[in-house]
Protein backbone atom coordinates (compact mmCIF):
# COMPACT_ATOMS: atom_id res chain seq x y z
CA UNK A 1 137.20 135.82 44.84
CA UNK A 2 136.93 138.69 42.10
CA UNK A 3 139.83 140.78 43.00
CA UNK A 4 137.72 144.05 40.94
CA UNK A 5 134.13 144.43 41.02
CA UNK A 6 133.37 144.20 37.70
CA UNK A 7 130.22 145.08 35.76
CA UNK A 8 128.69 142.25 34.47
CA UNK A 9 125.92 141.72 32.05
CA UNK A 10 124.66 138.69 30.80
CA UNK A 11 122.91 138.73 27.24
CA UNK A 12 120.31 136.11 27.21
CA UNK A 13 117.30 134.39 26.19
CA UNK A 14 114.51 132.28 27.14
CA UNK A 15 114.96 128.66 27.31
CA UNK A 16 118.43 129.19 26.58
CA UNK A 17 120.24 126.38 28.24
CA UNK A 18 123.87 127.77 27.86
CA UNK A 19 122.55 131.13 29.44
CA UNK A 20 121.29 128.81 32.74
CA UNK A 21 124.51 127.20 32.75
CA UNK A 22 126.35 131.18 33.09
CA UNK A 23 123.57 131.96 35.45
CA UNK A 24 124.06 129.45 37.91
CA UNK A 25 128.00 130.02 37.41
CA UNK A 26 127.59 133.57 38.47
CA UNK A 27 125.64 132.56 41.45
CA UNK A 28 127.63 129.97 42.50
CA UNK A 29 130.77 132.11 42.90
CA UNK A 30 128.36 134.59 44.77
CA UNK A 31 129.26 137.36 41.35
CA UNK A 32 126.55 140.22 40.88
CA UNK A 33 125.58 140.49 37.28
CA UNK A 34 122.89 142.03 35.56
CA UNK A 35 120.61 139.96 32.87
CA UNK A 36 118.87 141.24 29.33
CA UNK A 37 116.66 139.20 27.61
CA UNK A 38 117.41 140.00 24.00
CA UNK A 39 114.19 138.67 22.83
CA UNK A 40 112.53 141.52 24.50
CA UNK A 41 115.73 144.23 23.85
CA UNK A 42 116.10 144.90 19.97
CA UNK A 43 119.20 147.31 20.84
CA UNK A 44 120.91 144.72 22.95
CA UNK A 45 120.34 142.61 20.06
CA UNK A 46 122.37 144.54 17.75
CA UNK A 47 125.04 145.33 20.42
CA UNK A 48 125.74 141.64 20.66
CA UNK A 49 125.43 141.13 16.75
CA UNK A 50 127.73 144.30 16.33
CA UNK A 51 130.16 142.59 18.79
CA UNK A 52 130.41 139.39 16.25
CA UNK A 53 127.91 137.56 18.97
CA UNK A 54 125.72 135.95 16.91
CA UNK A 55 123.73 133.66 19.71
CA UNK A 56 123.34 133.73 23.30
CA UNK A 57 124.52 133.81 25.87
CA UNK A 58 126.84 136.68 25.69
CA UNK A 59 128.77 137.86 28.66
CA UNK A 60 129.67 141.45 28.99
CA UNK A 61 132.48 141.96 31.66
CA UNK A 62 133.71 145.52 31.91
CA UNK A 63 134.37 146.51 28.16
CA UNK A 64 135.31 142.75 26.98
CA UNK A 65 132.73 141.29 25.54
CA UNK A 66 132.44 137.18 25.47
CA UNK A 67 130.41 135.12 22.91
CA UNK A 68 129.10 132.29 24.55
CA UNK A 69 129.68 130.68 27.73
CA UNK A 70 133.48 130.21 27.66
CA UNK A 71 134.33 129.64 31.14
CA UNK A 72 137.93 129.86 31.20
CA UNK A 73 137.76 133.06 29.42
CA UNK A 74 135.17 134.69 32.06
CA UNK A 75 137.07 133.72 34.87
CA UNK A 76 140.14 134.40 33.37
CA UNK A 77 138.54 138.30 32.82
CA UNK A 78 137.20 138.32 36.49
CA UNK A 79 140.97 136.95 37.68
CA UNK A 80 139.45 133.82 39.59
């Protein structure tokens, strides 16, 4: 399992069908995360733009941030 509780957010959107797919990763490996629908958050908006994100979903694990739903990289940062 996650050797480091790290804090995760996941930058998303309605009827986003990547950000499902990172949702039900996170769940299946039992990994706490917290979600932000950008359509509703103008700031997390930019933070993700700012970041070179330019769609959802965008993963946020500690200070690395991940644009998209790149799986190796995620659990790669979360050493799993």
């Amino acid at each position: 399992m996650v050797k480091k509780e790290k804090k995760i957010i996941l930058f998303s959107s309605p009827g986003c069908s990547w950000c499902n797919v990172a949702k039900n990763f996170f769940k299946t490996h039992k990994i706490k995360f917290k979600e932000i629908d950008i359509s509703r958050d103008i700031k997390a908006s930019q933070d993700c733009q700012r970041h070179g994100c330019k769609g959802v979903p965008v993963v946020l694990i500690g200070s690395k941030w991940i644009c998209g739903f790149d799986q190796k990289k995620i659990e790669k940062t979360l050493e799993i």
